[in-house]
Protein backbone atom coordinates (compact mmCIF):
# COMPACT_ATOMS: atom_id res chain seq x y z
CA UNK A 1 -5.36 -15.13 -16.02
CA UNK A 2 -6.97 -12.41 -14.31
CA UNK A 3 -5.20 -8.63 -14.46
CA UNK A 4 -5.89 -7.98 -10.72
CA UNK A 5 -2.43 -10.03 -10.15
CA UNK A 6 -0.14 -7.58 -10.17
CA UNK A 7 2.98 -9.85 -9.62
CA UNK A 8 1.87 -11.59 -13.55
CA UNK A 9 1.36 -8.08 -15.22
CA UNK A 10 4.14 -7.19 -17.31
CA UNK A 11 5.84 -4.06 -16.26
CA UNK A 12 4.86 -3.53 -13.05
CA UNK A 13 7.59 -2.66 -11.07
CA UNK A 14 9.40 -0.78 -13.81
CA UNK A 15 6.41 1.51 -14.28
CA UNK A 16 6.44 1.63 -10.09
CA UNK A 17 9.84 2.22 -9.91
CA UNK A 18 9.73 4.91 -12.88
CA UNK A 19 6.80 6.66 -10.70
CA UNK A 20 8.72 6.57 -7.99
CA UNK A 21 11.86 8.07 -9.54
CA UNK A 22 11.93 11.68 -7.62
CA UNK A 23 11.07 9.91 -4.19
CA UNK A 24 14.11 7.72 -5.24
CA UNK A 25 16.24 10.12 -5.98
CA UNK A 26 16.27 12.50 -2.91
CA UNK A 27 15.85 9.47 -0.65
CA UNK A 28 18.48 7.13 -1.90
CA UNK A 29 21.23 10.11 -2.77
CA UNK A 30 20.67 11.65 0.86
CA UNK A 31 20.93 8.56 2.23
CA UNK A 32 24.15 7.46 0.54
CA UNK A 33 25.74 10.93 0.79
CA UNK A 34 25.62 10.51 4.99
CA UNK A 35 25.89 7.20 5.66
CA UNK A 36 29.51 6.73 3.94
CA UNK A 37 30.71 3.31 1.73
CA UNK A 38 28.44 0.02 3.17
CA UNK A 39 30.56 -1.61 5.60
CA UNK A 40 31.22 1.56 7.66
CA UNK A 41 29.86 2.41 11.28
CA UNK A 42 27.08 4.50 11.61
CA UNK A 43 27.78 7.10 13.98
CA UNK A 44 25.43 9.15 16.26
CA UNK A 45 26.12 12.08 14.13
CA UNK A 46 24.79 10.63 10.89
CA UNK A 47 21.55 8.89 12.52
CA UNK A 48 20.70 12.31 13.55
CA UNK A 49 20.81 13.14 9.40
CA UNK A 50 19.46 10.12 8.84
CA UNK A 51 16.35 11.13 10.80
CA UNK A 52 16.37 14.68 9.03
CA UNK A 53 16.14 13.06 5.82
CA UNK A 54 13.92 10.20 6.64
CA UNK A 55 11.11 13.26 7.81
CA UNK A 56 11.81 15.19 5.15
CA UNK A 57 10.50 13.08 2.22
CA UNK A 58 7.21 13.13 4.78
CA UNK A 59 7.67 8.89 6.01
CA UNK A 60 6.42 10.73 9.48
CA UNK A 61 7.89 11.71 12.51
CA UNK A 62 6.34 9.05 14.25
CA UNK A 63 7.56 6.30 11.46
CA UNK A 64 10.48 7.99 11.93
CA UNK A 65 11.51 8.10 15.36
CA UNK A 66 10.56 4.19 15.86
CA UNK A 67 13.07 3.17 13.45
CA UNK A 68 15.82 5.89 14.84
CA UNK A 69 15.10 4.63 17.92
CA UNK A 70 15.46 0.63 16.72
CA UNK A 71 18.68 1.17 15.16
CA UNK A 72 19.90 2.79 18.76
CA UNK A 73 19.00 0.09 20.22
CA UNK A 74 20.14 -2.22 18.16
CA UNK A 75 23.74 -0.93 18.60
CA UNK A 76 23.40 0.06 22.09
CA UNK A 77 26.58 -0.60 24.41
CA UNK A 78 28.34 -3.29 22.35
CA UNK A 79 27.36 -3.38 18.49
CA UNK A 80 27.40 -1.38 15.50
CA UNK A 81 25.99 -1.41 12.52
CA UNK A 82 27.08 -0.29 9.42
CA UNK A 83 25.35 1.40 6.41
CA UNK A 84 24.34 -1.79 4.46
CA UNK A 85 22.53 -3.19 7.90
CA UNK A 86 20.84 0.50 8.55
CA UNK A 87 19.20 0.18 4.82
CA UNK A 88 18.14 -3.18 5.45
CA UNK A 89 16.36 -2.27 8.87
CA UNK A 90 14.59 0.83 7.79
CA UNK A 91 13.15 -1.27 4.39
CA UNK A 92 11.84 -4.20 7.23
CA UNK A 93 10.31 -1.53 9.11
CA UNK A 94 8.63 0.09 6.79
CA UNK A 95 7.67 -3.41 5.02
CA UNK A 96 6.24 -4.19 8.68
CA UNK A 97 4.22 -0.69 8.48
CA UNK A 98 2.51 -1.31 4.51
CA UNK A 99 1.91 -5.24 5.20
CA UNK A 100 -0.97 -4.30 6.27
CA UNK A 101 -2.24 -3.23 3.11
CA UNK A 102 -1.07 -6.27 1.07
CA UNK A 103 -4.34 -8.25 3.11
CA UNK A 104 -6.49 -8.13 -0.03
CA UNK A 105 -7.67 -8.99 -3.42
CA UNK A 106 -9.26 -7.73 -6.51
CA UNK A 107 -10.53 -10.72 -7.07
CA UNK A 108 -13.16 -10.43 -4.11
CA UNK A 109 -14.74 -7.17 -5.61
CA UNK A 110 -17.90 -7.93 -7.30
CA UNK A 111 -18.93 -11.22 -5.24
CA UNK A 112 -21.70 -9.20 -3.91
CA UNK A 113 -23.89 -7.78 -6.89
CA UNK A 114 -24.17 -4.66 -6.93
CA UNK A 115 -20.69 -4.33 -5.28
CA UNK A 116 -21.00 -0.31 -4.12
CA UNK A 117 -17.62 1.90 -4.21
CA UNK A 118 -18.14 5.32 -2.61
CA UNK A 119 -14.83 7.41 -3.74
CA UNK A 120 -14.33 10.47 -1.55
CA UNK A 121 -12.05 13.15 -1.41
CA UNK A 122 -11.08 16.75 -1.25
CA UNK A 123 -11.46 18.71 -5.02
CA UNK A 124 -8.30 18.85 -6.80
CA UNK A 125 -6.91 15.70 -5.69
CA UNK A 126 -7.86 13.58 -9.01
CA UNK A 127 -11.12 11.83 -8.00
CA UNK A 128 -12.64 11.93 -11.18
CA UNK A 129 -9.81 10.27 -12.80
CA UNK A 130 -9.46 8.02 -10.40
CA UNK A 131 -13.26 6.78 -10.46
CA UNK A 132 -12.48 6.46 -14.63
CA UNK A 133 -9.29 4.41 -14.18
CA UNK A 134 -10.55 2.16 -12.03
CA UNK A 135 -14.26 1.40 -14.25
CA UNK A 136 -11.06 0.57 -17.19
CA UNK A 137 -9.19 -2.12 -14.53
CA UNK A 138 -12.97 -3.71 -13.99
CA UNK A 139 -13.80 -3.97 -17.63
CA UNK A 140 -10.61 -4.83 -18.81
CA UNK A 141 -11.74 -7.97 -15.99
CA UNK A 142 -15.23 -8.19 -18.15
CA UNK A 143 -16.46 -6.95 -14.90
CA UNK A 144 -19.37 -4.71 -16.10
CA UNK A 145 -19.60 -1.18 -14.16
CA UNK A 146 -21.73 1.59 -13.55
CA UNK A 147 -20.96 5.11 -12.50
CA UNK A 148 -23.09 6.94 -10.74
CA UNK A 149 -22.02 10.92 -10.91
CA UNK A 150 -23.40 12.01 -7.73
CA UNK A 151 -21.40 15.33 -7.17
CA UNK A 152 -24.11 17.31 -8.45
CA UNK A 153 -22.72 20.59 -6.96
CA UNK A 154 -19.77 21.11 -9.70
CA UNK A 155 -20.82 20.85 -13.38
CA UNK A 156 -17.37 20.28 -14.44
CA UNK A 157 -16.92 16.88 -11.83
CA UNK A 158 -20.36 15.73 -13.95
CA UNK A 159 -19.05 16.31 -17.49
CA UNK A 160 -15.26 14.73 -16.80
CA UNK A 161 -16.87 12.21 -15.60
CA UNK A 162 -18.90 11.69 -18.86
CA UNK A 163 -15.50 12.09 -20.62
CA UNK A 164 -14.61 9.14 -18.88
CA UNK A 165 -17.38 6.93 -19.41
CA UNK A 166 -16.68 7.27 -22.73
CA UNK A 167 -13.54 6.94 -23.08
CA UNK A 168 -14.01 3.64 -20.70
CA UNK A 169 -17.09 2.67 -22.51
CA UNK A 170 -18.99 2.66 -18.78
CA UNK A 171 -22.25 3.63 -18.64
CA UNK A 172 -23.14 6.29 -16.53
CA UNK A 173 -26.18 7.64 -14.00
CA UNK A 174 -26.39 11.41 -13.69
CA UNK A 175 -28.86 14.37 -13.17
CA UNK A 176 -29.32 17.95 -13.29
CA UNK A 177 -26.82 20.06 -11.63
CA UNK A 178 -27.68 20.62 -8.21
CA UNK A 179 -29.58 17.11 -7.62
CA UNK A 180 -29.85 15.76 -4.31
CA UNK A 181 -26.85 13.17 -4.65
CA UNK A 182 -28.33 10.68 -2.89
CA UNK A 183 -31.08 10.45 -5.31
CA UNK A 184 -28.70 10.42 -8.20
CA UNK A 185 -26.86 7.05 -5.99
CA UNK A 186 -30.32 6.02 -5.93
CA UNK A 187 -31.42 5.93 -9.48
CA UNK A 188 -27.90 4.33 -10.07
CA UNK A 189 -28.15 1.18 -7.90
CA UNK A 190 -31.75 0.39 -9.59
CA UNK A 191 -30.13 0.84 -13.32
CA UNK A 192 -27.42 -1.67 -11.54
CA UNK A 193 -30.14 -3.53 -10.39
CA UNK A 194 -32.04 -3.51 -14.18
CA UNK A 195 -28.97 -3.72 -16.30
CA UNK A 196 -26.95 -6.91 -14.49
CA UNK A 197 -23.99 -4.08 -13.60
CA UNK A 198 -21.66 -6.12 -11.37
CA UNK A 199 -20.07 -3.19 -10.16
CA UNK A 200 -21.45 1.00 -8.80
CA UNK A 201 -18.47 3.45 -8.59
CA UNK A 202 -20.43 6.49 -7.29
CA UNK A 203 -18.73 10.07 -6.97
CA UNK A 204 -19.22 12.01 -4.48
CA UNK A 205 -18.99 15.84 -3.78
CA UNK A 206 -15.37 17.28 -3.06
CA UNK A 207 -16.45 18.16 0.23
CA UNK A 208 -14.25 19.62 2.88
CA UNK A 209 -13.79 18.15 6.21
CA UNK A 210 -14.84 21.40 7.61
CA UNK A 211 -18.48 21.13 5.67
CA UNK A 212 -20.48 19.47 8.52
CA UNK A 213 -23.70 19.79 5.81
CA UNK A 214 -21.56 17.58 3.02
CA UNK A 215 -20.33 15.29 5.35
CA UNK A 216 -23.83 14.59 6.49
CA UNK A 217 -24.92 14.58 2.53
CA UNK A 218 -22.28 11.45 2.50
CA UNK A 219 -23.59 9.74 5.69
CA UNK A 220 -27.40 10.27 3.60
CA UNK A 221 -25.36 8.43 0.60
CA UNK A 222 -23.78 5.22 3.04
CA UNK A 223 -27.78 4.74 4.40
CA UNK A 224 -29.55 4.73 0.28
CA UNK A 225 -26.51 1.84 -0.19
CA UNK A 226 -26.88 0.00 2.72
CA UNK A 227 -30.82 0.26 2.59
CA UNK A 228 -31.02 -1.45 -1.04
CA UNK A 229 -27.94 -3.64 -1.00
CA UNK A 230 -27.27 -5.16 1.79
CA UNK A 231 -23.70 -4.39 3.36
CA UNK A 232 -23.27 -1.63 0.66
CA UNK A 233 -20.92 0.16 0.63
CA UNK A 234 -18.56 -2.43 0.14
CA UNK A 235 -15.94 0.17 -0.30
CA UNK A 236 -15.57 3.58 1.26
CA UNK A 237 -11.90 4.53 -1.13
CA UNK A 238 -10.44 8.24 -0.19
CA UNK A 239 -8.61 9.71 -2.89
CA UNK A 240 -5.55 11.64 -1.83
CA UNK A 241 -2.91 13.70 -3.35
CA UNK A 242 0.84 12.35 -2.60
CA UNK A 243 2.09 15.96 -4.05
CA UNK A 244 -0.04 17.65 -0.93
CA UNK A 245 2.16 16.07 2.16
CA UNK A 246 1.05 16.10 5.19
CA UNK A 247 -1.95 18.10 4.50
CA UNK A 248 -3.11 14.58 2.72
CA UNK A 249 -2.50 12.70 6.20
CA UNK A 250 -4.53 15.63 7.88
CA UNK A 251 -7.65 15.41 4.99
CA UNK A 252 -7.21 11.45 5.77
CA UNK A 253 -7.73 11.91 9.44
CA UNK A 254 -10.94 14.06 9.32
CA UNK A 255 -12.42 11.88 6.22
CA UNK A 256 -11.76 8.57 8.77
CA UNK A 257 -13.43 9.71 11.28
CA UNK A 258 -16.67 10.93 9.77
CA UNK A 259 -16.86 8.66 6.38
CA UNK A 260 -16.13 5.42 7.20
CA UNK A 261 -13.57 5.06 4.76
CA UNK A 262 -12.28 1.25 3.71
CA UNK A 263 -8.68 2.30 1.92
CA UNK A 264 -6.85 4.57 0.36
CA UNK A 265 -5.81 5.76 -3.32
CA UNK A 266 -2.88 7.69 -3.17
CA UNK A 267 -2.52 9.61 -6.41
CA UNK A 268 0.49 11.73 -8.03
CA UNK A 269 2.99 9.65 -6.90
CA UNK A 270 5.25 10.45 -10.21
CA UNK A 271 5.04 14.25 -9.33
CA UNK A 272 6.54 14.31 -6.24
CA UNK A 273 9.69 13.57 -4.02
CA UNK A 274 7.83 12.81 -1.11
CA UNK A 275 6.36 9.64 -1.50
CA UNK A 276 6.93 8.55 1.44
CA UNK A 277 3.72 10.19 2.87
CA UNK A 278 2.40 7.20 1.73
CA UNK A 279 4.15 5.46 4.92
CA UNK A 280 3.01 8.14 7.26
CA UNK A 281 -0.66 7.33 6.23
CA UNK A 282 -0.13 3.60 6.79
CA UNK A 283 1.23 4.25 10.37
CA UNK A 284 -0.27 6.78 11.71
CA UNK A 285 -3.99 6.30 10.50
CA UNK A 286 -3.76 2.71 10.04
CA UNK A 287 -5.99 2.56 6.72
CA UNK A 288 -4.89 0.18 3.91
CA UNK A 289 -3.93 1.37 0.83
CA UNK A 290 -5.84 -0.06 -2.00
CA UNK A 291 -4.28 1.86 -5.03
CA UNK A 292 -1.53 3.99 -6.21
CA UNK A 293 -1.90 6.58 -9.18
CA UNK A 294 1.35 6.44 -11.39
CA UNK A 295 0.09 8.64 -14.31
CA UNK A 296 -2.62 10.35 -16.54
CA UNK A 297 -3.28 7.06 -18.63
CA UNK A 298 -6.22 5.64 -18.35
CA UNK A 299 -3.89 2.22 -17.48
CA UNK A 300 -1.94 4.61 -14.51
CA UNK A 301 -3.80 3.05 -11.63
CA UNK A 302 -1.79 0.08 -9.70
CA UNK A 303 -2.62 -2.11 -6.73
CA UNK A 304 -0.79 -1.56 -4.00
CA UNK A 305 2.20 -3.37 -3.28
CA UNK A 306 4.11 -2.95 0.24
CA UNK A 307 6.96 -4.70 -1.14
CA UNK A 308 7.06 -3.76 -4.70
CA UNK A 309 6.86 0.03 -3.33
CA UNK A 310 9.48 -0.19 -0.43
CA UNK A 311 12.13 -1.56 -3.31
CA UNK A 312 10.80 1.25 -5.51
CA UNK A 313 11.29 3.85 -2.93
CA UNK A 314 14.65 2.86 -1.52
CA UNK A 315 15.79 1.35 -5.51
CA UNK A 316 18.67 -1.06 -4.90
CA UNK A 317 20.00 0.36 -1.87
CA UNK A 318 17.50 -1.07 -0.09
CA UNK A 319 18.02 -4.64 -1.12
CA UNK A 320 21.25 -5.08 0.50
C-alpha cells in the first residue's frame, strides 16, 4: 500500500487538525461568539461580523464577499437561516474553492524518468526543508531521488541542503559557490540520467520577484530541463509561508506570472492563526495546492486535502 494515500495513513487528520489548532481557534471561537446558539437567525448585524472575521484570518476579501453575498441571498425576502445552516454554507464554499486542488496523485510522479521538480520561492520561507521532506515521502515510496542544489548564490541554502541529504540518505549534485545554476541542474539530470534516479528535486535561488536577472536565471533553468527531458519540468512547486499573509498571495502572484509554477506548498501552517490564506491563494490565483507543511520533522509534509483541511479549519462546527 503506497504512502501517497493520505486517507490510509494513520494520523492524518489528527496531525492536520493539531496544525491547524490556532487557525481553529480564532476562527471557530469568533464565529460561535457572534452567531449565537445553532438554531437562531442570523441577523444583518452579525453577517457584517461574520465578514470581519472571515477576512481577518486572511480567507480573502474576494472569498469573502462571495459567500456574504450567498448567504444574503439565500435569505433574501422570505427565509432565514440560522447559525448551523451559515457554517454549513461557508464549509461548501470553501470546499467548492480547494476542490480544485484534490485533482491529483502522487502516484503519477515519477512515470516520466527523470521526473524534474523545480521548487521556488522567496528566502526565509522554508524551501530547503521543504525540498528535504519531500526526497523522505519519495524514498519512503522506494522512489529513488536526486537533489540538485542549484542556489549557488547562498552558501548556507548549499550546506542545509547537504544536511538534508543526509539525513534523507538522497544523494546530492552541487558546485562551488557562485556556479551558474543552470549548470549545476545540468550536471544533476546526467547523474539522474547515469545513476537510474527516478526522481530531480532541484533548488533554486531565493530570488525576489523584483530580481528581473534571477527570474531570467530560472527561465535559463525551465529550458536545460525541457532540452534533456522532454516535458521537464514536470513540476514548477512555489514554496510559501502561511505565517506571511497576504504578502504570500502577493509573492504567489509575481512567481505565477513569470515561473510557470504547477502548485503550491504552503508551509508553517502550525505557527499561525491565519490559515486561511491558504483559501485566498486557491481563489484568487487559481493554483492547486500540492502540499501543506505541518512541522519541522522530516515526516511534517502532507498532501493536500480540501476536505480534510476545511474540517480542520472550521473543527466540528463546521460539520453540522
Amino acid at each position: 500500500m503506497s504512502i501517497f494515500n493520505y486517507k490510509e495513513r494513520p494520523g492524518y487528520f489528527s496531525r492536520l487538525k493539531d496544525a491547524l489548532k490556532s487557525t481553529t481557534q480564532d476562527i471557530s471561537r469568533k464565529i460561535d461568539q457572534v452567531m449565537g446558539t445553532a438554531d437562531s437567525p442570523i441577523t444583518e448585524s452579525q453577517l457584517e461580523d461574520l465578514e470581519s472575521i472571515l477576512i481577518g484570518s486572511d480567507i480573502g476579501v474576494e472569498t469573502t464577499s462571495a459567500i456574504i453575498e450567498k448567504i444574503r441571498q439565500e435569505t433574501k425576502g422570505h427565509e432565514f437561516m440560522t447559525s448551523s445552516q451559515v457554517k454549513k454554507l461557508i464549509r461548501e464554499e470553501l470546499l467548492e474553492i480547494l476542490r480544485g486542488s484534490d485533482d491529483w496523485s502522487e502516484e503519477d510522479v515519477a512515470r516520466s524518468k527523470p521526473y524534474i521538480i523545480l521548487v521556488v520561492g522567496v528566502n526565509g520561507v522554508g524551501k530547503t526543508t521543504t525540498i528535504g521532506k519531500l526526497a523522505y515521502r519519495f524514498a519512503q515510496d522506494s522512489r529513488d531521488v536526486l537533489i540538485s542544489a542549484s542556489d549557488t548564490y547562498r552558501a548556507a541554502a548549499v550546506e542545509q541542503l547537504m544536511i538534508w541529504s543526509e539525513r534523507t540518505r538522497t544523494d546530492m549534485v552541487k558546485q562551488a559557490q557562485g556556479t551558474d545554476p543552470a549548470a549545476v541542474l545540468f550536471d544533476a539530470i546526467a547523474a539522474c540520467k547515469a545513476r537510474s534516479k527516478q526522481i530531480l528535486i532541484a533548488d533554486t535561488a531565493g530570488r525576489l520577484h523584483t530580481k528581473s536577472n534571477l527570474m531570467q536565471e530560472l527561465d535559463k533553468m525551465r529550458r536545460i530541463a525541457s532540452r534533456e527531458v522532454p516535458g521537464a519540468p514536470h513540476q514548477v512547486y512555489l514554496v510559501i509561508d502561511a505565517t506571511t499573509g497576504q504578502n504570500g498571495l502577493a509573492q504567489a502572484r509575481q512567481f505565477l506570472a513569470s515561473s510557470g509554477v504547477t502548485g503550491l506548498i504552503v508551509t508553517k501552517l502550525d505557527g499561525t492563526a491565519k490559515g486561511g490564506i491558504v483559501v485566498a491563494i486557491a481563489k484568487e490565483l487559481n493554483i492547486p495546492i500540492r502540499y501543506i507543511g505541518v512541522g519541522e520533522k522530516k515526516e511534517d509534509l502532507m498532501p493536500f486535502s480540501a476536505e480534510a483541511f476545511v474540517d480542520g479549519l472550521f473543527a466540528e462546527a463546521a460539520r453540522v
